[in-house]
C-alpha atoms as a PDB file:
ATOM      1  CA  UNK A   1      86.235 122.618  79.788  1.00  0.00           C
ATOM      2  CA  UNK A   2      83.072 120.688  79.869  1.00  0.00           C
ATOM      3  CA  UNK A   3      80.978 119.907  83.207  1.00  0.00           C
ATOM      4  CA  UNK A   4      80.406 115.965  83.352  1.00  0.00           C
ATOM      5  CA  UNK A   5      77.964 114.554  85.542  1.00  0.00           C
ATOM      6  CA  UNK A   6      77.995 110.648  86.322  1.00  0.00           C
ATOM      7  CA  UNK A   7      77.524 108.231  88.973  1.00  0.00           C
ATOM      8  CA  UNK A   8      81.088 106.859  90.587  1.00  0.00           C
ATOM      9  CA  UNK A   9      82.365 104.291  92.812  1.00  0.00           C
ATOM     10  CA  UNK A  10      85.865 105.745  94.504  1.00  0.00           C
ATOM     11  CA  UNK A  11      88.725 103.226  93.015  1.00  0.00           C
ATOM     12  CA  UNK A  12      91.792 105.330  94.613  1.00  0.00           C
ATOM     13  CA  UNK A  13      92.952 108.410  96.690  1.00  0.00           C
ATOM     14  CA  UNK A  14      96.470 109.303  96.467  1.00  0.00           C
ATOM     15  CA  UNK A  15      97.557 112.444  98.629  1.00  0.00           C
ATOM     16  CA  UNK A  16      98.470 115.517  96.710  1.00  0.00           C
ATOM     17  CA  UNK A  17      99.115 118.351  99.274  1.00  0.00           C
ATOM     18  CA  UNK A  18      97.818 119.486 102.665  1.00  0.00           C
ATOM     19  CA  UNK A  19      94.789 120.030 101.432  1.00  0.00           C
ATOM     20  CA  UNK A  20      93.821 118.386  98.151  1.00  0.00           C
ATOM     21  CA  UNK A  21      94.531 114.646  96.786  1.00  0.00           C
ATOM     22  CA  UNK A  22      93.686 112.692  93.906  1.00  0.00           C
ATOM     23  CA  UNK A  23      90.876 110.092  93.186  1.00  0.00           C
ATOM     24  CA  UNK A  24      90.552 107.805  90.881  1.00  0.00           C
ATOM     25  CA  UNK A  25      86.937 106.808  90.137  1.00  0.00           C
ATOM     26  CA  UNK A  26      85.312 104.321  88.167  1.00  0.00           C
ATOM     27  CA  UNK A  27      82.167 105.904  86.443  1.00  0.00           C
ATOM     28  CA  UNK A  28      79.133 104.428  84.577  1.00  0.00           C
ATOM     29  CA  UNK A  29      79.360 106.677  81.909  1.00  0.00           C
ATOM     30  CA  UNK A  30      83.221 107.565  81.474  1.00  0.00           C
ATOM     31  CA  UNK A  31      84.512 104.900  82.565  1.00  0.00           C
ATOM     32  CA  UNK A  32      87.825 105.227  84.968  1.00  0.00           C
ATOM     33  CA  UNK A  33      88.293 108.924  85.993  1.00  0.00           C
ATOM     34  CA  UNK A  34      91.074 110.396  87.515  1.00  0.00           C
ATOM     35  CA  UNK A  35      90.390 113.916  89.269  1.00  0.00           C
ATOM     36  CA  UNK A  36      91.880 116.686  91.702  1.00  0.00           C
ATOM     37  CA  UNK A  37      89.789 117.000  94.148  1.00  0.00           C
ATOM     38  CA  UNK A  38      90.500 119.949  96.152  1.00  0.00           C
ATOM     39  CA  UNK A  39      90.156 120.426  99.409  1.00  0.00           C
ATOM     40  CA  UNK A  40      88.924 117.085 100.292  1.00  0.00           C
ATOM     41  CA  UNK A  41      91.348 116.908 103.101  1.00  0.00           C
ATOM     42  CA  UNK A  42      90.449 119.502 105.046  1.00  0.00           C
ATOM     43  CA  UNK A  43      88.099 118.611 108.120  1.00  0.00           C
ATOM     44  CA  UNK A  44      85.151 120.747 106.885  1.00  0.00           C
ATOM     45  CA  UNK A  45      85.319 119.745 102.760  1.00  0.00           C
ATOM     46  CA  UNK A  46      82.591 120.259 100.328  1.00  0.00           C
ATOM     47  CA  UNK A  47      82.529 116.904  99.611  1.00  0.00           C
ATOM     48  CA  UNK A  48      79.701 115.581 102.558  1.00  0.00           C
ATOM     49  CA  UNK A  49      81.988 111.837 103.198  1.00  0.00           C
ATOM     50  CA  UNK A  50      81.668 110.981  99.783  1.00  0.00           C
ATOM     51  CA  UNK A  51      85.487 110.712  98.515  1.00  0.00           C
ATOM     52  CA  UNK A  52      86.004 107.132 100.268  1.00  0.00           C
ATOM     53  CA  UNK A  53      87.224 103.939  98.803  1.00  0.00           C
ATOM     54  CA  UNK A  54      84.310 101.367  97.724  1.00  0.00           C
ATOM     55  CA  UNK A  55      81.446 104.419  98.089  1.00  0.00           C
ATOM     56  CA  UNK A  56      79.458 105.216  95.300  1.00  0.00           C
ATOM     57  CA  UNK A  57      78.457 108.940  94.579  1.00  0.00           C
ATOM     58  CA  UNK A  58      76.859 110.905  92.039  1.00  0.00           C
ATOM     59  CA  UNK A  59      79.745 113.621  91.000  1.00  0.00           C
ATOM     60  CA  UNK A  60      80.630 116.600  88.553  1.00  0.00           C
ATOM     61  CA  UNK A  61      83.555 117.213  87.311  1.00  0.00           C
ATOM     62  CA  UNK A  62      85.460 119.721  84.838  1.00  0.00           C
ATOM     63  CA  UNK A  63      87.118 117.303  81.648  1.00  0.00           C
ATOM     64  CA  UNK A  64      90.079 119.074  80.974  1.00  0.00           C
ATOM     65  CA  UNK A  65      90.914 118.809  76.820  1.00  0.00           C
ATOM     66  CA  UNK A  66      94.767 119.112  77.794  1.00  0.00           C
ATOM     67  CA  UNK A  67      96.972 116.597  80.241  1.00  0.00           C
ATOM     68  CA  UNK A  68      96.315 118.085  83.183  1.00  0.00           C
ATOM     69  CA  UNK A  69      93.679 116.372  85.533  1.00  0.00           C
ATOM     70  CA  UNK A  70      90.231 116.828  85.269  1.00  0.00           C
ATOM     71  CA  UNK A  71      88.974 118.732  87.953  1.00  0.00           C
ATOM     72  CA  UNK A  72      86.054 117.508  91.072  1.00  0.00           C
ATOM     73  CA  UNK A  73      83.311 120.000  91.774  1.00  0.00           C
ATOM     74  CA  UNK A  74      80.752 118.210  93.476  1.00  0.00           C
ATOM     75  CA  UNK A  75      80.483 114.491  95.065  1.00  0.00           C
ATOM     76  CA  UNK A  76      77.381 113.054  97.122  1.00  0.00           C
ATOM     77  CA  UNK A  77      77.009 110.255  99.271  1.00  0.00           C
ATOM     78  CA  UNK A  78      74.799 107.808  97.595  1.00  0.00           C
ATOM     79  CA  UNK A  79      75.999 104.415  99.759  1.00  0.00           C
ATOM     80  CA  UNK A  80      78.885 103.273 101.185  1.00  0.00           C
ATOM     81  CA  UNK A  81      80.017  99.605 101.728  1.00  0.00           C
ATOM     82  CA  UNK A  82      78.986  99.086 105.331  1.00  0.00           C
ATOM     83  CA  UNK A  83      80.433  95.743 106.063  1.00  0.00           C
ATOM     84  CA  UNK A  84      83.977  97.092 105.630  1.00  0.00           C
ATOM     85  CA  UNK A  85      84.537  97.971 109.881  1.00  0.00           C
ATOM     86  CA  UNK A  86      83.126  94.281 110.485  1.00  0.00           C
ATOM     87  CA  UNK A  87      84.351  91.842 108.652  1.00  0.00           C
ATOM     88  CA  UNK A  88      87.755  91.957 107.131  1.00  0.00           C
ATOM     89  CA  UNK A  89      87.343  89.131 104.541  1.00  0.00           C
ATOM     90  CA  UNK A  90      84.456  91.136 103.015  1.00  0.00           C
ATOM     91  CA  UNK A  91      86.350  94.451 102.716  1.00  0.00           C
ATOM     92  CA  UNK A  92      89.691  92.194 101.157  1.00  0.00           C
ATOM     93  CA  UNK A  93      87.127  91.194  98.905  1.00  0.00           C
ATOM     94  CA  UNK A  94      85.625  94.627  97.842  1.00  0.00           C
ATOM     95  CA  UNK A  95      89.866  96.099  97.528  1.00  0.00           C
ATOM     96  CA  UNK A  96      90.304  93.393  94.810  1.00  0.00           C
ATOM     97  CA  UNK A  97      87.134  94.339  92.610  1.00  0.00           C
ATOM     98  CA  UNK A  98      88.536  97.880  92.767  1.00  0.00           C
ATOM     99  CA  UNK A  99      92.192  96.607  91.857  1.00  0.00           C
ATOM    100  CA  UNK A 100      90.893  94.508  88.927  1.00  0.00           C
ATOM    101  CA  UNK A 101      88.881  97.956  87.621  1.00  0.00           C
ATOM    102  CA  UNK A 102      91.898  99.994  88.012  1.00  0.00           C
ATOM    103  CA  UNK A 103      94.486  97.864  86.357  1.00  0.00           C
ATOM    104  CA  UNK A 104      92.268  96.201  83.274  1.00  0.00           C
ATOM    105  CA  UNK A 105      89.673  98.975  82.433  1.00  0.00           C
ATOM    106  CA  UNK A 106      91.429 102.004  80.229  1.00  0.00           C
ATOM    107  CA  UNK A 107      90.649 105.959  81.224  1.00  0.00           C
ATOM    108  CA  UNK A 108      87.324 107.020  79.097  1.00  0.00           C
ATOM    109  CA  UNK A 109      86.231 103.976  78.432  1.00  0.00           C
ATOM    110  CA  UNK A 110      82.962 103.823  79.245  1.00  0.00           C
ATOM    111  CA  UNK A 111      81.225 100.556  80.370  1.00  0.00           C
ATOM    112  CA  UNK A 112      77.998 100.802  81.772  1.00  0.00           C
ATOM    113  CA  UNK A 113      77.285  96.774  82.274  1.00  0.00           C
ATOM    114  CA  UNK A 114      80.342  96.550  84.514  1.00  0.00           C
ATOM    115  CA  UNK A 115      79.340  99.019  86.742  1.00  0.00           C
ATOM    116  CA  UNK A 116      76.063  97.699  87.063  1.00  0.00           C
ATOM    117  CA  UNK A 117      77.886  94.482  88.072  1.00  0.00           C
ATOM    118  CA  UNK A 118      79.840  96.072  90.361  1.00  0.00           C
ATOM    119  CA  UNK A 119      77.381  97.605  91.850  1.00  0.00           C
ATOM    120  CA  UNK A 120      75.498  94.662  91.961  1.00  0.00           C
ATOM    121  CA  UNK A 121      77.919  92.371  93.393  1.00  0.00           C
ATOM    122  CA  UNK A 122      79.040  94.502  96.401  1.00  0.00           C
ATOM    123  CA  UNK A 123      75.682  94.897  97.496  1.00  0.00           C
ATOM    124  CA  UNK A 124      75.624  90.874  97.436  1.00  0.00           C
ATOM    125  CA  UNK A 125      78.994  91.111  99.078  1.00  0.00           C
ATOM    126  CA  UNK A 126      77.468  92.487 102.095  1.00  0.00           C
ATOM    127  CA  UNK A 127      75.268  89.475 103.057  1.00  0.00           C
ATOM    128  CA  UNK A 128      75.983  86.544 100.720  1.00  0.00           C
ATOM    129  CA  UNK A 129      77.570  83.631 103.027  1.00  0.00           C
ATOM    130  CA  UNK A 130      79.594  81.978  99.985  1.00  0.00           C
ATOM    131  CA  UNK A 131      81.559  84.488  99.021  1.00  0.00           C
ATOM    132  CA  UNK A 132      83.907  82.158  96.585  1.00  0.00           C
ATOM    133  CA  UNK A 133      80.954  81.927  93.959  1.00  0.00           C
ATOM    134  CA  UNK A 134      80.161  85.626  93.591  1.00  0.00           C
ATOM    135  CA  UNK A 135      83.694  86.873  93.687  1.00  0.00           C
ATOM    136  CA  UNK A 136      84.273  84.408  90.620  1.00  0.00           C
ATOM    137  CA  UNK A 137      81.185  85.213  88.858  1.00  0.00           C
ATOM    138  CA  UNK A 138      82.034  88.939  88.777  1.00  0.00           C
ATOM    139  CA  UNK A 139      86.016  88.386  87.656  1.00  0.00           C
ATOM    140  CA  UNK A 140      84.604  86.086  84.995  1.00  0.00           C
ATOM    141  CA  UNK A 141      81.814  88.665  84.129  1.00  0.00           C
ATOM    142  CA  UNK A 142      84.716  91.305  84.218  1.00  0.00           C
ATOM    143  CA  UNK A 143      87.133  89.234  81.879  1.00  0.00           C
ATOM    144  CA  UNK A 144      84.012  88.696  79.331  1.00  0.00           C
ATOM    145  CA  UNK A 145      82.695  92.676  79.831  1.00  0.00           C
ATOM    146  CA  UNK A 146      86.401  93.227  78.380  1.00  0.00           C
ATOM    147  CA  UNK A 147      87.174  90.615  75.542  1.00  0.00           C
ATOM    148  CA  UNK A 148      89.050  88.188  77.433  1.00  0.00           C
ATOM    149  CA  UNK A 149      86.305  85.275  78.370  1.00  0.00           C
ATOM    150  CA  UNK A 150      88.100  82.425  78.713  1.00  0.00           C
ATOM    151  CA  UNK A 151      86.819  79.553  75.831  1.00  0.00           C
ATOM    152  CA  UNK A 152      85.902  75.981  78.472  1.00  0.00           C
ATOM    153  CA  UNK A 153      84.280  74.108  75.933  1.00  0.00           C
ATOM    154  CA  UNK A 154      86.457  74.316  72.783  1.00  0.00           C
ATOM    155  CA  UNK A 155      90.000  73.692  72.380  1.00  0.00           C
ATOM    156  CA  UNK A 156      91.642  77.607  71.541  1.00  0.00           C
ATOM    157  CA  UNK A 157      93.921  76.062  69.027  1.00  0.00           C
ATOM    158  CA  UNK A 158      91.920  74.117  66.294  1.00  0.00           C
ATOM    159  CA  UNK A 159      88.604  74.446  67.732  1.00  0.00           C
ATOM    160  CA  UNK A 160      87.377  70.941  67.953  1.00  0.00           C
ATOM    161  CA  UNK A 161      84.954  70.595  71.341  1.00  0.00           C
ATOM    162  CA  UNK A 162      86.682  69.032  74.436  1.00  0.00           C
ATOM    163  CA  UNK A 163      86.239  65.293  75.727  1.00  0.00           C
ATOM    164  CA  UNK A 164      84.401  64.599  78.646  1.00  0.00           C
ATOM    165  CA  UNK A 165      87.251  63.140  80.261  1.00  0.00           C
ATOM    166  CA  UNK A 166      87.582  64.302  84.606  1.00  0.00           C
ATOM    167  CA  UNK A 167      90.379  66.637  84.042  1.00  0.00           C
ATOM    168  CA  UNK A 168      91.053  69.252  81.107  1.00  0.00           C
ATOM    169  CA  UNK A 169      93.706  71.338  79.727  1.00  0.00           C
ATOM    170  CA  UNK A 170      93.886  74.736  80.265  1.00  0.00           C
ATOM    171  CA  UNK A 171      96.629  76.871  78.971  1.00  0.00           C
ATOM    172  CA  UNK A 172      96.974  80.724  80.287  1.00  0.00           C
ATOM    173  CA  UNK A 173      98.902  81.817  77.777  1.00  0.00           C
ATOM    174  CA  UNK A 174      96.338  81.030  75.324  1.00  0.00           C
ATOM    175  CA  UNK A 175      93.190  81.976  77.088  1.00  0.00           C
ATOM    176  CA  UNK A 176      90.873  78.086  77.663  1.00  0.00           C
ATOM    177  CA  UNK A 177      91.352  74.716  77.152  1.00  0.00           C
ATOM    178  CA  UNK A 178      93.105  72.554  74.806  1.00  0.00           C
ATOM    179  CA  UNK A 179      92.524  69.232  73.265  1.00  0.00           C
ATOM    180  CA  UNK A 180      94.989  66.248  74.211  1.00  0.00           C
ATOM    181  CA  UNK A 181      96.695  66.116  70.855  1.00  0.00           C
ATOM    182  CA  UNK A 182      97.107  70.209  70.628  1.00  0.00           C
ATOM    183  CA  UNK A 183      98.374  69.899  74.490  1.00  0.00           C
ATOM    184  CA  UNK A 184     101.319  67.693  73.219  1.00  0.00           C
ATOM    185  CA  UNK A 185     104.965  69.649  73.399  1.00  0.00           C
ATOM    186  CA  UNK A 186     102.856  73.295  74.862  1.00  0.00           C
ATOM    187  CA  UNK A 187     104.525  74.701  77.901  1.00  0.00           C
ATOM    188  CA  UNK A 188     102.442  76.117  80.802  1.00  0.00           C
ATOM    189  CA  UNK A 189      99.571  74.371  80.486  1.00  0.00           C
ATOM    190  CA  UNK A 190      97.116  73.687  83.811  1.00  0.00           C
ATOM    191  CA  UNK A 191      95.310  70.437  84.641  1.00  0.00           C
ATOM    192  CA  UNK A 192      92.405  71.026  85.992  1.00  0.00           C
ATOM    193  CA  UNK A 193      89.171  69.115  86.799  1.00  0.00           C
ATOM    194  CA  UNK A 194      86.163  69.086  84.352  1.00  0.00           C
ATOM    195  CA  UNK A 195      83.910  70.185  86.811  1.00  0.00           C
ATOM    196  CA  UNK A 196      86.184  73.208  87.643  1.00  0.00           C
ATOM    197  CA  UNK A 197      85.968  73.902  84.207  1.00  0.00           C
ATOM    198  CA  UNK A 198      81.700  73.464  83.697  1.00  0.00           C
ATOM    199  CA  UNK A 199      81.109  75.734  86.731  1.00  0.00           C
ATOM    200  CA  UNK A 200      83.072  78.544  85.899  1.00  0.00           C
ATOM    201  CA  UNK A 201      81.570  78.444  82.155  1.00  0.00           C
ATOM    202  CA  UNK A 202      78.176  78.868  84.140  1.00  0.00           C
ATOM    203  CA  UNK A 203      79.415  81.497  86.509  1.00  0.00           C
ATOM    204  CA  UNK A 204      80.383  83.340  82.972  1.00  0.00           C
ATOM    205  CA  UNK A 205      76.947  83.863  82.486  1.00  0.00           C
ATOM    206  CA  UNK A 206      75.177  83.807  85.702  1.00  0.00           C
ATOM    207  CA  UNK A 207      72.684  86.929  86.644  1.00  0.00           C
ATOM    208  CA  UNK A 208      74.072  88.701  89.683  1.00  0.00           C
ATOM    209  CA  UNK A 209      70.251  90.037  90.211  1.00  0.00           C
ATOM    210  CA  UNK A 210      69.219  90.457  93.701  1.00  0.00           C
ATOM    211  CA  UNK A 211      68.178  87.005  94.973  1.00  0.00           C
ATOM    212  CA  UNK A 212      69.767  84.747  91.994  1.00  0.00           C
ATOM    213  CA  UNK A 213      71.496  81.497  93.793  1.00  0.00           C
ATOM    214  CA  UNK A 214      75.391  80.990  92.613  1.00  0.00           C
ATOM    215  CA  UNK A 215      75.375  77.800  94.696  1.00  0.00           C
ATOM    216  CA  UNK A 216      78.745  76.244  96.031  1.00  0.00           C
ATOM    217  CA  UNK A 217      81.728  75.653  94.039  1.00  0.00           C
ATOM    218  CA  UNK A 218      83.648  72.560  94.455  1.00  0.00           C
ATOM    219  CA  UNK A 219      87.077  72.264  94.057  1.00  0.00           C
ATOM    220  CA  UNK A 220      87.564  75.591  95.597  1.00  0.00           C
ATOM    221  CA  UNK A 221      91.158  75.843  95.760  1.00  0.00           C
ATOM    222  CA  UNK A 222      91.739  74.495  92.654  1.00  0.00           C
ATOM    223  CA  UNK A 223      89.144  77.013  91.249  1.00  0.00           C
ATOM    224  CA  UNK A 224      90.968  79.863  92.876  1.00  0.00           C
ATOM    225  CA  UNK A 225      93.992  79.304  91.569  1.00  0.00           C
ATOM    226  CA  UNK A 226      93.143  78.902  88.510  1.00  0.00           C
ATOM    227  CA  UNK A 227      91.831  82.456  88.171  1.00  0.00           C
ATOM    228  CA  UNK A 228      94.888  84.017  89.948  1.00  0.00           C
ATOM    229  CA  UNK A 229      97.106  82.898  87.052  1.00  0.00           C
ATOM    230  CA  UNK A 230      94.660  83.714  84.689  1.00  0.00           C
ATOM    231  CA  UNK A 231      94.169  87.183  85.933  1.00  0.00           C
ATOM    232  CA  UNK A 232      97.781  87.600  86.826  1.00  0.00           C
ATOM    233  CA  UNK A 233      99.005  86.840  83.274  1.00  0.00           C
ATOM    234  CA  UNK A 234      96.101  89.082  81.683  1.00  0.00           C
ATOM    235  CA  UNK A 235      97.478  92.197  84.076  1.00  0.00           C
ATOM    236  CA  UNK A 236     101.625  91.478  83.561  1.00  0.00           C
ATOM    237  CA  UNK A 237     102.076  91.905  87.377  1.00  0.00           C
ATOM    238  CA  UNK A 238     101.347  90.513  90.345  1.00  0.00           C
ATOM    239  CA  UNK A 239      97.981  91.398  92.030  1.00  0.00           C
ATOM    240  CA  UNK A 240      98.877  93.100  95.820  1.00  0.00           C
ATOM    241  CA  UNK A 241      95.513  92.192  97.570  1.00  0.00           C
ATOM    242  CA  UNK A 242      94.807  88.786  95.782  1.00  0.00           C
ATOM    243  CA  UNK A 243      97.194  87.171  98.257  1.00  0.00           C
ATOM    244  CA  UNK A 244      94.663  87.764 100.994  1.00  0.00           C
ATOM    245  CA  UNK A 245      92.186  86.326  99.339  1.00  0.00           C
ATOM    246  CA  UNK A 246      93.379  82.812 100.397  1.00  0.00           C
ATOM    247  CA  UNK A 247      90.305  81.727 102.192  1.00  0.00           C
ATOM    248  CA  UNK A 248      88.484  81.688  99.421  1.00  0.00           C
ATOM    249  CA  UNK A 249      89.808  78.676  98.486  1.00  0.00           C
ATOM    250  CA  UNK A 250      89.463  77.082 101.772  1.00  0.00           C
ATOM    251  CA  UNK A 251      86.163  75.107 102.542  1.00  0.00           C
ATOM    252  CA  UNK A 252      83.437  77.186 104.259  1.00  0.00           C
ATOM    253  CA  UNK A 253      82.828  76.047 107.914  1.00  0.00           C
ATOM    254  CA  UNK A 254      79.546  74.022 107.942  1.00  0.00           C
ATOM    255  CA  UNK A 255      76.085  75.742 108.974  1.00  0.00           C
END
């Protein structure tokens, strides 16, 4: 067995017995770890508070060579998402970044970038007041990070660039928009506004640096939806927490 050493963020805990349980962790040099972590449940644990959902932690762990689970030796504290005890729309937010990591990312898969983003965008989640903008930038961030950007600009089927006309064709299925003539006869295809489409093209490449203005999306629940169904189909299944994500869709209460 080798002794890894990484930096985590805590995707998962799953009870295993009285004493022990299993996390999941997403790592920026492994990629999505699963580990028994021993004792963690106990009320004096070696682990110092650090095996909690959305904290990140510097950790060591045993990689097992055979199918049983690799095994957690050490875990500190490095910060924990603070906002989660006072405002519940923040901490909805933060459970759907972990979902998205847990069902799209494979085990030992290492992708450094998209921790980084993660990392990133939770500390943003913690005072950013427009929460609809960074929460898109980092699923659209997350779909390119993996190879499934969605194309706005060109049509996915014969590649010719997109009118300028106020509402587009965007096909799921398919992965970005289609022209009028290849939209003729295809089945779930989307409407949706050209400026839906032109800001989340720019959110696919916006810096989620620390002071970097997303601005304000409009067409917000138009936007949303969009990138349920788009996430939804990528995944096969039903997302559990998107579903209480619905204010982000909703206007934001004026200043």
């Amino acid at each position: 067995m080798n002794s890894e050493k990484t930096d985590g963020v805590v995707l998962r805990i799953v009870e295993f017995s009285e004493s022990s349980c299993i996390v999941t962790w997403f790592t920026r040099d492994f990629g999505k770890v699963t580990t028994m972590a021993k004792g963690a449940r106990r009320r004096k644990n070696p682990y110092e508070g650090a095996i909690d959902v959305l904290s990140f932690s510097k950790i060591v762990f045993l990689h097992k060579r055979s199918d049983s689970l690799d095994l957690l030796t050490e875990a500190k504290l490095e910060r924990r998402f603070r906002t989660a005890a006072k405002d519940l729309h923040r901490l909805y937010c933060g459970y759907h970044l972990l979902e998205l990591l847990n069902c799209l990312t494979d085990d030992f898969d290492p992708h450094p970038a998209l921790y980084d983003q993660l990392e990133r965008t939770l500390v943003r989640l913690e005072s950013e007041e427009s929460l609809a903008p960074l929460m898109t930038c980092f699923e659209l961030q997350l779909l390119k990070e993996l190879g499934h950007s969605p194309e706005w600009k060109f049509c996915v089927n014969c590649g010719v660039e997109i009118e300028r006309h106020s509402r587009v064709a965007f096909a799921p299925v398919e992965g970005g928009v289609v022209c009028r003539r290849c939209r003729v006869g295809r089945r779930q295809v989307i409407s949706i506004a050209r400026q839906v489409a032109d800001e989340l093209e720019f959110l696919s490449r916006a810096n989620l640096s620390h002071g970097v203005e997303l601005g304000r999306l409009g067409g917000l629940g138009e936007t949303r939806g969009l990138m349920g169904q788009i996430l939804q189909h990528l995944i096969g299944r039903p997302l559990r927490v998107l579903p209480l994500l619905g204010f982000l869709g909703r206007p934001e209460p004026a200043k």
